[in-house]
Structures are given as C-alpha cells and as structure tokens.
C-alpha atoms as a PDB file:
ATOM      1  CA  UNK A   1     -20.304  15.740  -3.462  1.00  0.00           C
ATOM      2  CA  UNK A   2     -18.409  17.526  -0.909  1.00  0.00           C
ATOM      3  CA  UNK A   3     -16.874  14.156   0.238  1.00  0.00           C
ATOM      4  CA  UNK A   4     -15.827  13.177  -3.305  1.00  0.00           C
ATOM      5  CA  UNK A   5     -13.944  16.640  -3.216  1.00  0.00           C
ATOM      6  CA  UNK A   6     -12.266  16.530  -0.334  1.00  0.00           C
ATOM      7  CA  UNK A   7     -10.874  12.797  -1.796  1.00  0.00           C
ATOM      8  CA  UNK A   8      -9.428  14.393  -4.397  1.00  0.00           C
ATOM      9  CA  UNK A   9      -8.058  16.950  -2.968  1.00  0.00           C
ATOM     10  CA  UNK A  10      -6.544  16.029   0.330  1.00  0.00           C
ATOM     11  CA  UNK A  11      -3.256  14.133  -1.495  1.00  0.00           C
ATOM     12  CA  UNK A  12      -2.640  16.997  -2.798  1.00  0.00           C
ATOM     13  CA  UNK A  13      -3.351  19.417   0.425  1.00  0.00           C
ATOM     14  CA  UNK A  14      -0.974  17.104   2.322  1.00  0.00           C
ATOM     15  CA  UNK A  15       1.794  17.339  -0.339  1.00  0.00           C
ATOM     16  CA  UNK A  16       1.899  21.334   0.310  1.00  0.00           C
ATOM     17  CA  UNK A  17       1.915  20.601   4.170  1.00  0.00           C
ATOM     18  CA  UNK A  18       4.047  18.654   3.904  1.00  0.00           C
ATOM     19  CA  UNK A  19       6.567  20.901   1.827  1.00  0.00           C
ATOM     20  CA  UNK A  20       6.001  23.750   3.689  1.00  0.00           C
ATOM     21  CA  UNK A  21       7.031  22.031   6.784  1.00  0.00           C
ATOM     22  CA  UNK A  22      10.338  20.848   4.812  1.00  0.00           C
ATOM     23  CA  UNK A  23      10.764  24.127   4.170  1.00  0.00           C
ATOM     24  CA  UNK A  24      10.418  25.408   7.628  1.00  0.00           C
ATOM     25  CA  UNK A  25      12.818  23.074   8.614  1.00  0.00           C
ATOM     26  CA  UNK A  26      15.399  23.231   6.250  1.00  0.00           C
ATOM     27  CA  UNK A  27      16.313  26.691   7.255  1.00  0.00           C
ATOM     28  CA  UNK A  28      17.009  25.568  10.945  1.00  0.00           C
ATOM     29  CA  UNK A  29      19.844  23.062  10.846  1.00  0.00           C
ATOM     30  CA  UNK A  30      19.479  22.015  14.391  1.00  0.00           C
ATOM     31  CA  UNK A  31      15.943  20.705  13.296  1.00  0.00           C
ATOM     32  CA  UNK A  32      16.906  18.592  11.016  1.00  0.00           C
ATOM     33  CA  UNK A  33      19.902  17.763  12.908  1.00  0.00           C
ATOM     34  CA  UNK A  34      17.138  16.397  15.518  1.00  0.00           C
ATOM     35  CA  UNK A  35      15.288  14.850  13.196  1.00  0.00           C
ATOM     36  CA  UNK A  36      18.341  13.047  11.376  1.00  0.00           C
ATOM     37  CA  UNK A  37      19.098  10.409  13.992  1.00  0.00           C
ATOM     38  CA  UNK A  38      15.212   9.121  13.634  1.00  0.00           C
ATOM     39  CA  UNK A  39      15.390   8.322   9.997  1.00  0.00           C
ATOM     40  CA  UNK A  40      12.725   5.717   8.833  1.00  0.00           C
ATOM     41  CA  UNK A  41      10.072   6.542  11.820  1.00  0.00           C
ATOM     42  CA  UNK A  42       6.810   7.542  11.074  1.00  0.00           C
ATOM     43  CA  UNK A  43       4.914   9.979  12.424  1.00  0.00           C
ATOM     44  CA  UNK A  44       0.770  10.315  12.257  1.00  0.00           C
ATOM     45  CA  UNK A  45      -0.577  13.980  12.768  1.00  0.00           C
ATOM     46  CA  UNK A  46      -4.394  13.484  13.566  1.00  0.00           C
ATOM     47  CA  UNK A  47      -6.603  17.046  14.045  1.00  0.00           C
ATOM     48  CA  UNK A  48      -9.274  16.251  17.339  1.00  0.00           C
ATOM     49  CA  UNK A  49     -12.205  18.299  17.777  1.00  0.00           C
ATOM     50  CA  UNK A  50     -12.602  18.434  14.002  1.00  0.00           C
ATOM     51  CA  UNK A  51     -15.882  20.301  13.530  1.00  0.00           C
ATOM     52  CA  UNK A  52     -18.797  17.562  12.449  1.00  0.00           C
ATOM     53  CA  UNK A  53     -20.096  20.200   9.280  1.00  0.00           C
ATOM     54  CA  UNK A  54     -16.730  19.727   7.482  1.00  0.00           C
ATOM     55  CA  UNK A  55     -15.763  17.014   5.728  1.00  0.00           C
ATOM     56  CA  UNK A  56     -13.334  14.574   7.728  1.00  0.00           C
ATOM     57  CA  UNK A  57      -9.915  15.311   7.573  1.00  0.00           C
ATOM     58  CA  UNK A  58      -7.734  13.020   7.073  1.00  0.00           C
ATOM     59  CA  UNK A  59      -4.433  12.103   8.949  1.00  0.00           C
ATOM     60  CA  UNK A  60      -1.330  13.009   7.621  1.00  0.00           C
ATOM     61  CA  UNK A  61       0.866   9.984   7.606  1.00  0.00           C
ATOM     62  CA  UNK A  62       4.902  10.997   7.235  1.00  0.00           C
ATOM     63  CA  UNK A  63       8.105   9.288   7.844  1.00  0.00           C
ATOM     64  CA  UNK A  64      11.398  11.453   8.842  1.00  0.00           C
ATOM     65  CA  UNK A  65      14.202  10.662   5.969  1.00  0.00           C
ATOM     66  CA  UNK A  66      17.941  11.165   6.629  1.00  0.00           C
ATOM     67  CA  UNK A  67      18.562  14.297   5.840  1.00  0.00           C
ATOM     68  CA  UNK A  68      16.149  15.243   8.585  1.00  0.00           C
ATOM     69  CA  UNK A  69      13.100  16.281   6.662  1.00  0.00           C
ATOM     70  CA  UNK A  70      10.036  15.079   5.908  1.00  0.00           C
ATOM     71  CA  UNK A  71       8.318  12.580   2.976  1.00  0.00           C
ATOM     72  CA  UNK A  72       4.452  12.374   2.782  1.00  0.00           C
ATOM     73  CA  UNK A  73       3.526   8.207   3.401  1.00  0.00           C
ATOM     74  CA  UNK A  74       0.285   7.865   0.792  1.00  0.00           C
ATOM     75  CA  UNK A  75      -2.355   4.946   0.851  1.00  0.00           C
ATOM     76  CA  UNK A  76      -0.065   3.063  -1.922  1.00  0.00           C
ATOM     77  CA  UNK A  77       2.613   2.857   0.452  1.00  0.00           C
ATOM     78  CA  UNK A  78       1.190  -0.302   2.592  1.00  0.00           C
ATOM     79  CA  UNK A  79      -0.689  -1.198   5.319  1.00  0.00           C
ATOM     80  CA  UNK A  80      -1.168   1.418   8.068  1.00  0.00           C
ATOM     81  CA  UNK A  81       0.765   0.450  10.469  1.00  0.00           C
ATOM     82  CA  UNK A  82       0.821   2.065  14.178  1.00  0.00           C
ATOM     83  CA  UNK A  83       3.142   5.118  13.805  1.00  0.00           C
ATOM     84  CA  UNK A  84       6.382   5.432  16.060  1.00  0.00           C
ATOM     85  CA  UNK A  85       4.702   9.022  17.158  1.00  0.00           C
ATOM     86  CA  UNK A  86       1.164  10.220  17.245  1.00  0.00           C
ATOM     87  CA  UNK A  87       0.719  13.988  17.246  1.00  0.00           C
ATOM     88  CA  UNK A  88      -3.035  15.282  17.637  1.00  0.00           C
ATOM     89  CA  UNK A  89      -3.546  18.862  16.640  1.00  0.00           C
ATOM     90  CA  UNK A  90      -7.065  20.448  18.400  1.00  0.00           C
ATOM     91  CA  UNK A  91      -9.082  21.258  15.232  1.00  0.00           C
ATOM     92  CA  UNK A  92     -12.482  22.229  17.450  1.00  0.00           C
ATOM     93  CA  UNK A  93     -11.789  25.879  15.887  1.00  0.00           C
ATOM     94  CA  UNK A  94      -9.927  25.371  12.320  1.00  0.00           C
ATOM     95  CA  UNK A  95      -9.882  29.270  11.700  1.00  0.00           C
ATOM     96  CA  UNK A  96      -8.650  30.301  15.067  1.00  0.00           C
ATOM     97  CA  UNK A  97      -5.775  27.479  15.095  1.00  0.00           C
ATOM     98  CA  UNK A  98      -4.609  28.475  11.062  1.00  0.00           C
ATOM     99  CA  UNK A  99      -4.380  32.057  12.533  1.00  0.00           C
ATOM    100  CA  UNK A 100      -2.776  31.594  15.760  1.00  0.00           C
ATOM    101  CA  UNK A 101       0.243  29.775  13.728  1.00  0.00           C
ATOM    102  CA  UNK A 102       0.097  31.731  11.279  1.00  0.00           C
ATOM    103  CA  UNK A 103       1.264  34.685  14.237  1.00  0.00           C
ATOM    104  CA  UNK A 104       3.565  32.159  16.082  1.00  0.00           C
ATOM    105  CA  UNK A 105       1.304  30.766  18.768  1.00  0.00           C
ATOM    106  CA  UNK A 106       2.147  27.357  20.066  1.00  0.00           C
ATOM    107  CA  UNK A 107      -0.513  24.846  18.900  1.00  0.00           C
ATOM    108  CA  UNK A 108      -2.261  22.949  21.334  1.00  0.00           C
ATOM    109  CA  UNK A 109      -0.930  19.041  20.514  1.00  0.00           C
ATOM    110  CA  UNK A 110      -1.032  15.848  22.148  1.00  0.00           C
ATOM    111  CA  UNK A 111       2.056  13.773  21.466  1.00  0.00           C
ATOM    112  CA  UNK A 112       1.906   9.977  22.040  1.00  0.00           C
ATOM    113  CA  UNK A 113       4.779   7.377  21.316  1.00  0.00           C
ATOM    114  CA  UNK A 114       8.421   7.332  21.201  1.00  0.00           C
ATOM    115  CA  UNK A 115       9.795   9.251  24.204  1.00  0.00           C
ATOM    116  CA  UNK A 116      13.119  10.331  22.309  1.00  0.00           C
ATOM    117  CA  UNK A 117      10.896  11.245  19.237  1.00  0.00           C
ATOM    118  CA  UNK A 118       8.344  12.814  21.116  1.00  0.00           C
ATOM    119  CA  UNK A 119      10.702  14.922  22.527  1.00  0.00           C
ATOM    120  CA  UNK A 120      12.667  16.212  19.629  1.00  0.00           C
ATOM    121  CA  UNK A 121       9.316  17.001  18.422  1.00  0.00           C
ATOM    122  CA  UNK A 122       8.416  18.774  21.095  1.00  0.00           C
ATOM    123  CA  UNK A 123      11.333  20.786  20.908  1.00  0.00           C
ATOM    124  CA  UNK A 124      10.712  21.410  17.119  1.00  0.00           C
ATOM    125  CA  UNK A 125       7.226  22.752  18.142  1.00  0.00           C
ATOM    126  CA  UNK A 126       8.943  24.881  20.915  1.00  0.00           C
ATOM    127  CA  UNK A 127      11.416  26.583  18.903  1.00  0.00           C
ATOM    128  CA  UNK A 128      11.142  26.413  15.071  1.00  0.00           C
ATOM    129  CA  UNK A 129       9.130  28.893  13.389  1.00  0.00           C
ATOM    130  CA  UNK A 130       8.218  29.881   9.942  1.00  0.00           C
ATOM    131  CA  UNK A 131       9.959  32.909   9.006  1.00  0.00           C
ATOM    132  CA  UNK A 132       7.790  34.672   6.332  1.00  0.00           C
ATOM    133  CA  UNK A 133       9.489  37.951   6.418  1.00  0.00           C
ATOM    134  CA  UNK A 134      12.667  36.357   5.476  1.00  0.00           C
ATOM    135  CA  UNK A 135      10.865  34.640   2.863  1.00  0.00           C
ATOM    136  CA  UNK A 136       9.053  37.738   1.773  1.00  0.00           C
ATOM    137  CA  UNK A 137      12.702  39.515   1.780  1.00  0.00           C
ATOM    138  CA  UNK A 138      13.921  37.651  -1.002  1.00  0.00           C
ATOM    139  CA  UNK A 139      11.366  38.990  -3.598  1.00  0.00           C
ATOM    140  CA  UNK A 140      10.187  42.118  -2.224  1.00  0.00           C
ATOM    141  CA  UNK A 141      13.649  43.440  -0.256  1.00  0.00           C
ATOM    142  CA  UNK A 142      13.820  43.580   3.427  1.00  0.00           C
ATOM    143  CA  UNK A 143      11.688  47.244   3.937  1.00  0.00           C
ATOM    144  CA  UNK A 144       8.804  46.096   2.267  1.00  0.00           C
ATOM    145  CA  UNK A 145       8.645  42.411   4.289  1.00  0.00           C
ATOM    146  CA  UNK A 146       9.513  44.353   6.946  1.00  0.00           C
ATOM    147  CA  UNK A 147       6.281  46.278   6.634  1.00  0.00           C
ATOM    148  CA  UNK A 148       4.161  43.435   5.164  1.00  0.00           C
ATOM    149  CA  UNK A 149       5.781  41.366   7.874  1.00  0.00           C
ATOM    150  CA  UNK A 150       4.208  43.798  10.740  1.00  0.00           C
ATOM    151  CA  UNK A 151       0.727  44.200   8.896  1.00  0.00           C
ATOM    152  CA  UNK A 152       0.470  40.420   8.673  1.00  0.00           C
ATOM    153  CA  UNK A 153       1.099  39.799  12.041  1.00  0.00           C
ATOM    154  CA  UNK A 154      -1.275  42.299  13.005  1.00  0.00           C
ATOM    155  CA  UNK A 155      -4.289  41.242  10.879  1.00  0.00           C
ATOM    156  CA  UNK A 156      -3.598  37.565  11.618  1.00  0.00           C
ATOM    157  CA  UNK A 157      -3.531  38.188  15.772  1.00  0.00           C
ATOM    158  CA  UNK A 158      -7.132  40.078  15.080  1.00  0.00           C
ATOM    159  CA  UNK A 159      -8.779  37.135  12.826  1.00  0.00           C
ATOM    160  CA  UNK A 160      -6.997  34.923  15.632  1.00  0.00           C
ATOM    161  CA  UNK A 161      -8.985  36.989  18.537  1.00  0.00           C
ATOM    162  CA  UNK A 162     -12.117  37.137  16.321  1.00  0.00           C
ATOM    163  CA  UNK A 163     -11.936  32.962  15.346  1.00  0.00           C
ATOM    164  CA  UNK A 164     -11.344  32.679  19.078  1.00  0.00           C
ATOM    165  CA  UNK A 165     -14.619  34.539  19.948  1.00  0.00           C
ATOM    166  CA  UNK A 166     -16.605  33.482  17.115  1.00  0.00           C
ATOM    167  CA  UNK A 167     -15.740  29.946  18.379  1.00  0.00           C
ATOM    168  CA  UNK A 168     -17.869  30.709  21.516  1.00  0.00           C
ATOM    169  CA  UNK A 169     -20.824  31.114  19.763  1.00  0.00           C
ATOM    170  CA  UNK A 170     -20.706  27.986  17.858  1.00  0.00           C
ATOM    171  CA  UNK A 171     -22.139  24.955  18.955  1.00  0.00           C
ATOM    172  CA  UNK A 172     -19.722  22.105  19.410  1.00  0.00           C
ATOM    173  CA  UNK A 173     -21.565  19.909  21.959  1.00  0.00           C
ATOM    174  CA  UNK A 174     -18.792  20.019  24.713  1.00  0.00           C
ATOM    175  CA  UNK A 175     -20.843  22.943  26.870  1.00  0.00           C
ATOM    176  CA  UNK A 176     -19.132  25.512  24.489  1.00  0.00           C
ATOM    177  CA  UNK A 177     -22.413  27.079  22.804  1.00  0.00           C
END
C-alpha cells in the first residue's frame, strides 16, 4: 500500500524539488549563467544508502534549459537514456542529510560524467545556497526573518546533531549498528 503511495506521489514530490531548486538558482545569476552554456543535458540525481524500511526512491531525472534552470524529465518523456551527469546524494540517514541542508552543510555527492558539467555543478554545490531569510523578508519584514532566520538555523543544526547520533544506533548493515 505504501508502494502504491509513494507512485503517486513521487511526480509530484519531484515537481517541488525541482522548483525549489529553480528557485534557488534564479536568485544567483552566475548559476544560471553556468548552467546556460549546457542547455539540453540531462542530469540523474540518485540518493545511495537509501534506508531498506522506506519505500525506494526514485531518481530524479532533469535536463538544464537555456535560461539556466531546471525542467523535471518524467517517464512520458522517452526512453531512459544514460544522463550526461550522474549525481548520487548519500541517503543512509534521510533526516540528518534534510537537516544538514536545511543549515547550509555541503551534502555528501558523488558526481560522475561530463567533466565541464560536473564541474559547474560542483561549483553550484560549493557556493549557491538557499536563502530563506531573504525569502522570509518579503512577507514577514527583515526583523522578524532575521529572528526566525537565527531560530531556524539553530533548531535545524540540533535535529542535524540528533539525526546524526540517532543514525548510530540504527542498523544499516555496513558495521554502523
């Protein structure tokens, strides 16, 4: 039942990923000036690790369009081809990962394929965050997303920490019980 679930609603997860990484992006020129001269390559993100109790995720498949962003390739739109850049995300701890972005850690990825690609991406990864304060600012003015802004970042580092630690204890069949 869970399966059938997940089916339905990973489209639809994807599309939001998908637009918040658009939207990420958007507000730092030079990343979509990076991305630009790539137009029409596609890109596979593939989370490694993922923990065997949840249902399987599955890849995001994504192709870069020329303004520099980001479109969401669905099953309708052919045969799955080998991407021009494979990017696997370590998923062994999904709650300690979503955390750790969410304060600005970098991710631990794997990046396989295109050199040029891979290393525009790399560069995105390096030095293009999500600025939620400034998005906060616009409905709430800049003291309170200030302030949310600091207790966010605060509470996400400590569910990071406790993820991280709670991840010990969890058995995972790599010697990590």
């Amino acid at each position: 039942m869970l399966q059938e679930w997940s089916k339905l609603l990973a489209p639809a997860l994807q599309d939001r990923i998908t637009l918040l990484l658009n939207h990420v992006m958007s507000r730092e020129p030079v990343a979509t000036a990076r991305l630009a001269p790539h137009t029409g390559k596609t890109l596979r993100l593939r989370l490694v690790g993922w923990p065997a109790m949840l249902p399987a995720a599955p890849d995001l498949r994504l192709r870069i369009t020329p303004a520099g962003l980001l479109e969401r390739l669905g099953d309708e739109e052919g045969p799955r081809q080998e991407p021009d850049l494979l990017i696997e995300l370590d998923a062994s701890n999904p709650a300690a990962a979503a955390f750790a972005a969410l304060s600005g850690a970098r991710p631990e990825v794997r990046v396989d394929g295109d050199a040029q690609l891979a290393g525009d991406f790399n560069w995105l990864i390096d030095h293009v965050r999500w600025d939620i304060e400034d998005d906060l600012a616009a409905i709430t003015g800049p003291a309170v997303a200030h302030q949310l802004g600091r207790f966010g970042r605060a509470v996400a580092g400590a569910m990071a920490t406790l993820a991280r630690q709670a991840g010990r204890f969890m058995p995972d069949g790599q010697g990590r019980a």
